[in-house]
N, C-alpha and C. Protein backbone atom coordinates (compact mmCIF):
# COMPACT_ATOMS: atom_id res chain seq x y z
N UNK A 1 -7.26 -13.51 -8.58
CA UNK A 1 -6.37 -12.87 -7.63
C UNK A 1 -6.77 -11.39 -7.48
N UNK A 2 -6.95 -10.90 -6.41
CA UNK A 2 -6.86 -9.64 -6.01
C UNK A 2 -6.03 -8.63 -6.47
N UNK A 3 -6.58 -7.48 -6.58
CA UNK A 3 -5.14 -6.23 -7.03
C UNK A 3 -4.73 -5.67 -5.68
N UNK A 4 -3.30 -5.69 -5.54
CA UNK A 4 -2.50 -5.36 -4.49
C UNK A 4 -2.85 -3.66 -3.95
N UNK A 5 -3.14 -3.36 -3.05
CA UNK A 5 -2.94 -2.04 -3.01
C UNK A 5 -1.54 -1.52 -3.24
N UNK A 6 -1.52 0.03 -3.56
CA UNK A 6 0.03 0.63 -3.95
C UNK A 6 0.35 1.27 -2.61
N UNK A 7 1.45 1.23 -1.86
CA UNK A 7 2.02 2.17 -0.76
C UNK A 7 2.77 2.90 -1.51
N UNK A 8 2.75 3.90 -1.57
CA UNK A 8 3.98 5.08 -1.77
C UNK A 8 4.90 5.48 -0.91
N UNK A 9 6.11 5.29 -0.87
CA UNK A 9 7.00 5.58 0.22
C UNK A 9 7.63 6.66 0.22
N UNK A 10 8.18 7.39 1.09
CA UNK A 10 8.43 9.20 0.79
C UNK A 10 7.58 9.81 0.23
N UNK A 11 8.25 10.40 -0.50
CA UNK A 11 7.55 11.81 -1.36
C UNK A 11 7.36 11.09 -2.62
N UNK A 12 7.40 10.00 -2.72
CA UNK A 12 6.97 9.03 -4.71
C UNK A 12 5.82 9.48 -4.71
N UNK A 13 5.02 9.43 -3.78
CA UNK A 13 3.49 9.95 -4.73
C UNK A 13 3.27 11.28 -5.54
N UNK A 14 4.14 12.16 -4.38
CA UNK A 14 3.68 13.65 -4.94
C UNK A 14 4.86 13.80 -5.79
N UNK A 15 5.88 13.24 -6.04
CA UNK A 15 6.97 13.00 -7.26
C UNK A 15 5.87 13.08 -8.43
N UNK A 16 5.45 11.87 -8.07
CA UNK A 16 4.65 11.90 -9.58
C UNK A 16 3.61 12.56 -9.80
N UNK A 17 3.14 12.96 -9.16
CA UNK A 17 1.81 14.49 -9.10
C UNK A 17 2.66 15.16 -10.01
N UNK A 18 3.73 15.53 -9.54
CA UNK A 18 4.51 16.20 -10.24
C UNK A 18 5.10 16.13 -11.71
N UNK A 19 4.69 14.84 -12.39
CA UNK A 19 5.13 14.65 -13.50
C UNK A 19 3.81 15.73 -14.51
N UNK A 20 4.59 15.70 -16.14
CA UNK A 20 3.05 15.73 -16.77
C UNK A 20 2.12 15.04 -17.13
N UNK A 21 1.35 16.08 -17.28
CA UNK A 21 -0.22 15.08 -17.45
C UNK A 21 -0.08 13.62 -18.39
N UNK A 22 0.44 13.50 -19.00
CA UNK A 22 0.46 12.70 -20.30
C UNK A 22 1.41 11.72 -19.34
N UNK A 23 2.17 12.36 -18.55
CA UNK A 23 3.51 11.04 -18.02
C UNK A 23 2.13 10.29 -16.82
N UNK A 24 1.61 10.71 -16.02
CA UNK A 24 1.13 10.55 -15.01
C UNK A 24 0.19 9.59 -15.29
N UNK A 25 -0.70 9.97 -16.98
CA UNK A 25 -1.52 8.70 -16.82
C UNK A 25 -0.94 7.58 -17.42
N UNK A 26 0.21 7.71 -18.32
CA UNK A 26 1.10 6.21 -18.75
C UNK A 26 1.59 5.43 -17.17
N UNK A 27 1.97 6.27 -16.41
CA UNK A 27 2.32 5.73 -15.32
C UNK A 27 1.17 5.49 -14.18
N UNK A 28 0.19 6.15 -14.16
CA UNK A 28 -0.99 5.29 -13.49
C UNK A 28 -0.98 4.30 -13.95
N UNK A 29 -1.41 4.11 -15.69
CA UNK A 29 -2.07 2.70 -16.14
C UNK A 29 -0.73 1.20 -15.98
N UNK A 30 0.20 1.92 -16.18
CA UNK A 30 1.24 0.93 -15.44
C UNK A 30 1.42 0.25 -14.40
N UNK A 31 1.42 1.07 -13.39
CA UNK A 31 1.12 0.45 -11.81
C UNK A 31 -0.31 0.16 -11.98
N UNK A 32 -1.19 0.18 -12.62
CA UNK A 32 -2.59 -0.58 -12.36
C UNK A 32 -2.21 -2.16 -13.05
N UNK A 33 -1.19 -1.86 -14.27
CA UNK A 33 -0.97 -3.60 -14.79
C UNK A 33 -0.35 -4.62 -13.41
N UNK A 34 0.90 -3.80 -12.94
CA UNK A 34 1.55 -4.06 -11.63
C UNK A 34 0.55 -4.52 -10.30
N UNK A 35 -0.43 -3.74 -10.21
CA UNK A 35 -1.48 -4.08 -9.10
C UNK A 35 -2.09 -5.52 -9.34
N UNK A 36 -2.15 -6.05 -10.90
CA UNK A 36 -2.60 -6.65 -11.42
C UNK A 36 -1.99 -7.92 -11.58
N UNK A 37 -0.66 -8.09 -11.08
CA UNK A 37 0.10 -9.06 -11.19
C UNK A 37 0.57 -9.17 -12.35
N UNK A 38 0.38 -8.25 -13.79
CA UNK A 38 1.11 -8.24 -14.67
C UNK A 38 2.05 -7.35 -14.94
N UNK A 39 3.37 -7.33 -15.80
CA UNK A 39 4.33 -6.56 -16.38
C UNK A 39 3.81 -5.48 -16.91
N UNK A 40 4.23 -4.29 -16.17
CA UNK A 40 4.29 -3.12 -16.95
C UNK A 40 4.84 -3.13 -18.68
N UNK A 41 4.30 -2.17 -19.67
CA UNK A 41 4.77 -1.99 -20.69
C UNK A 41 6.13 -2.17 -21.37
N UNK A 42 6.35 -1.59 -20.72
CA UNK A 42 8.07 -0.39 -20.47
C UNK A 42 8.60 -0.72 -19.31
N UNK A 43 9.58 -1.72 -18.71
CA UNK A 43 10.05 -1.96 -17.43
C UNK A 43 11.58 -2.55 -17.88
N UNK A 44 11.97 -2.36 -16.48
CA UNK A 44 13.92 -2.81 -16.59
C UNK A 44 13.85 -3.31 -15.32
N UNK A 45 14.63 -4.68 -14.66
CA UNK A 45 14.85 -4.91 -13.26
C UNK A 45 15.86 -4.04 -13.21
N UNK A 46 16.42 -3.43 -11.61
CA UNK A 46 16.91 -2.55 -11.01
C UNK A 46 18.01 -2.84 -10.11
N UNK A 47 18.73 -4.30 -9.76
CA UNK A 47 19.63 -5.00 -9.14
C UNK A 47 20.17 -3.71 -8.60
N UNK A 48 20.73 -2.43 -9.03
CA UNK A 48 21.98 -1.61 -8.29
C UNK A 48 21.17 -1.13 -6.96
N UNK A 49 19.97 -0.98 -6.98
CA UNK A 49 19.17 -0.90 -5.89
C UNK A 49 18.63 -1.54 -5.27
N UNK A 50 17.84 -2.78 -5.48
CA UNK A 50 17.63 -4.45 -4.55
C UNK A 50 17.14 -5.36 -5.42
N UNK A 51 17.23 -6.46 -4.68
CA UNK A 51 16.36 -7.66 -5.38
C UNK A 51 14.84 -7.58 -5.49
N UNK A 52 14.53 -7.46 -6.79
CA UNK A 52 13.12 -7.52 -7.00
C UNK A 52 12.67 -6.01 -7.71
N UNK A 53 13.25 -5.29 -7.35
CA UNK A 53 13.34 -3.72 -7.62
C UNK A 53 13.18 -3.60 -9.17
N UNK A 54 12.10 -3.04 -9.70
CA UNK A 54 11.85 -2.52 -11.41
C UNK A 54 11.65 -1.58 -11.36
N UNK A 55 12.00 -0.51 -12.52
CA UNK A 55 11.58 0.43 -13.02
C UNK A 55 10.58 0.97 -14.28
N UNK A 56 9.34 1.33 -14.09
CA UNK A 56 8.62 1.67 -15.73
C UNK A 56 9.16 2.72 -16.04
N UNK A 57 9.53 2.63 -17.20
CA UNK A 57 10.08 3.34 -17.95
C UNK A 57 8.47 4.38 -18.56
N UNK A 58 8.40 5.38 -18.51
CA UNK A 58 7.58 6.03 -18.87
C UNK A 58 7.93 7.51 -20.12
N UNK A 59 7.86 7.11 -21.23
CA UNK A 59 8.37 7.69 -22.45
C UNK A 59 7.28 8.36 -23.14
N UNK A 60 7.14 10.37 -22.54
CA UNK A 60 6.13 10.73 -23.47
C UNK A 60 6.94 12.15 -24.06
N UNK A 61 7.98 11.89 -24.18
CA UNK A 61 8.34 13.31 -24.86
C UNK A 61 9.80 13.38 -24.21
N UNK A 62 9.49 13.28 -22.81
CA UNK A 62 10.29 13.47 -21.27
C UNK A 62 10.40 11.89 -20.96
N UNK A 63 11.26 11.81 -20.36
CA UNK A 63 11.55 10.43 -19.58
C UNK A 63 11.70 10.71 -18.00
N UNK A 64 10.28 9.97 -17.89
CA UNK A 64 9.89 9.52 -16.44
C UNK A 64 10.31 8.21 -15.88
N UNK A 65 10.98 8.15 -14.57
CA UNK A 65 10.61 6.80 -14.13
C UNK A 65 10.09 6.56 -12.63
N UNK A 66 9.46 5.23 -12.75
CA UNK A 66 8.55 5.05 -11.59
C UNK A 66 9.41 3.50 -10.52
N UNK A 67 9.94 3.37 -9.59
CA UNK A 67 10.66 2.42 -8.90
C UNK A 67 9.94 1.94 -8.36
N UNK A 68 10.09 0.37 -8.16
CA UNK A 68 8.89 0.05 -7.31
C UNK A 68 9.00 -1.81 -7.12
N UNK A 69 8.48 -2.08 -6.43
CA UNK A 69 9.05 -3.33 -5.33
C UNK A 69 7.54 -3.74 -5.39
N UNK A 70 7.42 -5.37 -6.36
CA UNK A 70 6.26 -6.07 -5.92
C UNK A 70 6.11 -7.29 -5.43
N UNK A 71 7.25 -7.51 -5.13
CA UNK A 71 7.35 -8.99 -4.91
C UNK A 71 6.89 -9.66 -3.92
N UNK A 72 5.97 -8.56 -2.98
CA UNK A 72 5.35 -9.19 -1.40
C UNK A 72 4.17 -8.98 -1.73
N UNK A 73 3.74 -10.12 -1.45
CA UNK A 73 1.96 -10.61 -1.87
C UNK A 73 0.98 -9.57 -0.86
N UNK A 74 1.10 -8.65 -0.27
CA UNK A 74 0.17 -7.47 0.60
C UNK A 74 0.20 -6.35 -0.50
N UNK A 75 1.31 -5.75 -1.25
CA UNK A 75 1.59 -4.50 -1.81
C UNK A 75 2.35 -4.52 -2.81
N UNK A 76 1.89 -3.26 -3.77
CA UNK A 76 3.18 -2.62 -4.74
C UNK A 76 3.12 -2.12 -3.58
N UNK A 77 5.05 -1.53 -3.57
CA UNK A 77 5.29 -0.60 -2.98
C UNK A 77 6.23 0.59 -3.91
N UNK A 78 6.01 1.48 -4.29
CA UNK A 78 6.61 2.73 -5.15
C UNK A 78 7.57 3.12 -4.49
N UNK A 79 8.84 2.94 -4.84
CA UNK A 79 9.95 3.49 -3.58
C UNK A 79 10.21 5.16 -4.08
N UNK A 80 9.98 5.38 -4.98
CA UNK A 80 10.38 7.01 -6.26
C UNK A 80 10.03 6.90 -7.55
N UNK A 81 10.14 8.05 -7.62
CA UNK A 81 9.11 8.46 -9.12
C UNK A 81 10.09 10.15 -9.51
N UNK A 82 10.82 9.99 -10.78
CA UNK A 82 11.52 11.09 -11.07
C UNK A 82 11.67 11.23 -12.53
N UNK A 83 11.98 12.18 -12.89
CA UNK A 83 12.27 12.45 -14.36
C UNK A 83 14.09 12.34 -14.74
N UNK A 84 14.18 11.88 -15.74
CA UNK A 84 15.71 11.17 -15.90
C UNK A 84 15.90 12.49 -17.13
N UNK A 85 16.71 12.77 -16.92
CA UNK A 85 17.59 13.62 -17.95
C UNK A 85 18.73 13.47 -18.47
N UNK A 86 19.29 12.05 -18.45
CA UNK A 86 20.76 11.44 -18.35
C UNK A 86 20.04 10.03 -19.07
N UNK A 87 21.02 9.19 -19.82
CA UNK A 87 21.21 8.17 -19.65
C UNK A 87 21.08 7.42 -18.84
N UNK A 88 22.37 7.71 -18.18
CA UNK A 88 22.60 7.11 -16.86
C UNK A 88 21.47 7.77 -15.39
N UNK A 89 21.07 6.68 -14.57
CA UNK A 89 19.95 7.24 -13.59
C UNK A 89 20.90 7.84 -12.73
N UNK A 90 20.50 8.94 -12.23
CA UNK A 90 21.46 9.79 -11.43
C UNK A 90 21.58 8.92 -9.75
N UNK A 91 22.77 9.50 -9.50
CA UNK A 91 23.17 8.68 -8.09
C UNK A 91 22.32 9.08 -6.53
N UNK A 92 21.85 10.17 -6.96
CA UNK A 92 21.00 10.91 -5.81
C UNK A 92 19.83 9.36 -5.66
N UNK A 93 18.95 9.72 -7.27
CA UNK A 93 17.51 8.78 -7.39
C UNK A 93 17.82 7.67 -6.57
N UNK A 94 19.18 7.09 -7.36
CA UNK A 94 19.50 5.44 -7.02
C UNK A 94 19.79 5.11 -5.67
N UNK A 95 20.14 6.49 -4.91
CA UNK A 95 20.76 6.64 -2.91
C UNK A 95 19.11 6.65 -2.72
N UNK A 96 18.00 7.46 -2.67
CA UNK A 96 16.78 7.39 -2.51
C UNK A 96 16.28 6.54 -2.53
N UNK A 97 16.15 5.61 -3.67
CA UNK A 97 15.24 4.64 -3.87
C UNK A 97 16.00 3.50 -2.36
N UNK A 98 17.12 3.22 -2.92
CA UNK A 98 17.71 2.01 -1.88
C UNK A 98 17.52 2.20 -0.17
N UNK A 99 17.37 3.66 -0.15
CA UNK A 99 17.39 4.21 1.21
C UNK A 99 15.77 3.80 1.43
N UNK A 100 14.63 3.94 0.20
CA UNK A 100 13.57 3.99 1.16
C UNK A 100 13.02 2.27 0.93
N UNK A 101 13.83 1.38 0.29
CA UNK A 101 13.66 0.14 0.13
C UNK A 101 14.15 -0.19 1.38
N UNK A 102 15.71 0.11 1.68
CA UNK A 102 16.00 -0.47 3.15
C UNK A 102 15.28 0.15 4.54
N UNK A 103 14.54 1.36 4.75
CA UNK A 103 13.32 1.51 5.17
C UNK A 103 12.33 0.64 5.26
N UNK A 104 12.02 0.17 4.33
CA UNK A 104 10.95 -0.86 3.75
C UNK A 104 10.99 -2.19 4.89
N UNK A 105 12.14 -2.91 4.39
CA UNK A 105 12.43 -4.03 5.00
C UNK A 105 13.11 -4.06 5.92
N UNK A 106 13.36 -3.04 7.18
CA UNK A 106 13.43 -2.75 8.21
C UNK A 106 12.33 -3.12 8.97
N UNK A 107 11.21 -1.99 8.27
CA UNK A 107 9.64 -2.20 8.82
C UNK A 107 8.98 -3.58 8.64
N UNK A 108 9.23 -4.03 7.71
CA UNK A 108 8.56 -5.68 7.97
C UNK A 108 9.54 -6.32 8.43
N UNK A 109 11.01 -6.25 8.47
CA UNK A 109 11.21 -7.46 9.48
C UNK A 109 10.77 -7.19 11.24
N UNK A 110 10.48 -6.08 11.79
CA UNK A 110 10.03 -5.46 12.80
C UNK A 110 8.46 -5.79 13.23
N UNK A 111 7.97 -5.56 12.24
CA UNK A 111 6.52 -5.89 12.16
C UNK A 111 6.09 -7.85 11.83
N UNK A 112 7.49 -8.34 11.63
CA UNK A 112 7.19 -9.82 11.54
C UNK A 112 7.33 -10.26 13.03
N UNK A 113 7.49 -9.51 13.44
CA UNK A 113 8.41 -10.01 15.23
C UNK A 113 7.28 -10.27 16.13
């Protein structure tokens, strides 16, 4: 099987530019398992935001996480990429991510037409 290319949606890519060095390559080599059709390390499904929706958990000191939607055989798609400082994932991330998922599947049901 082929490795999926990654789309980044919004600003997730340069989110994670933005992480540190040490977060950035746990979370490259993650989405390369993901490209790969296998489970990230460190992952949680994400239901409060959609079906299919996981998060890698990325743990180097700081807690990073990376959102992201693979369940369509063309793409990962990365919906956000942020640093968690809470327990709980803040309500902003969780309005973002869902906002650029329902983005998402706007554009392919449009593009199925």
């Amino acid at each position: 099987m082929a490795e999926k290319p990654v789309i980044w949606l919004g600003t997730a890519r340069e989110d994670l530019r933005g992480f540190p060095v040490d977060a950035r390559q746990v979370a490259g080599f993650q989405l390369r398992r993901v490209q790969q059709a296998l489970d990230p390390n460190d992952w949680k499904p994400m239901p409060a935001i959609g079906l299919g929706v996981r998060e890698v958990r990325v743990r180097t000191g700081l807690e990073h996480r990376v959102v992201y939607l693979a369940k369509f055989d063309d793409a990962v798609y990365v919906l956000h990429a942020f640093q968690k400082r809470s327990q709980r994932t803040p309500k902003r991330d969780l309005d973002l991510a869902r906002q650029r998922l329902r983005d998402l599947l706007r554009r392919r049901r449009q593009e199925s037409r």
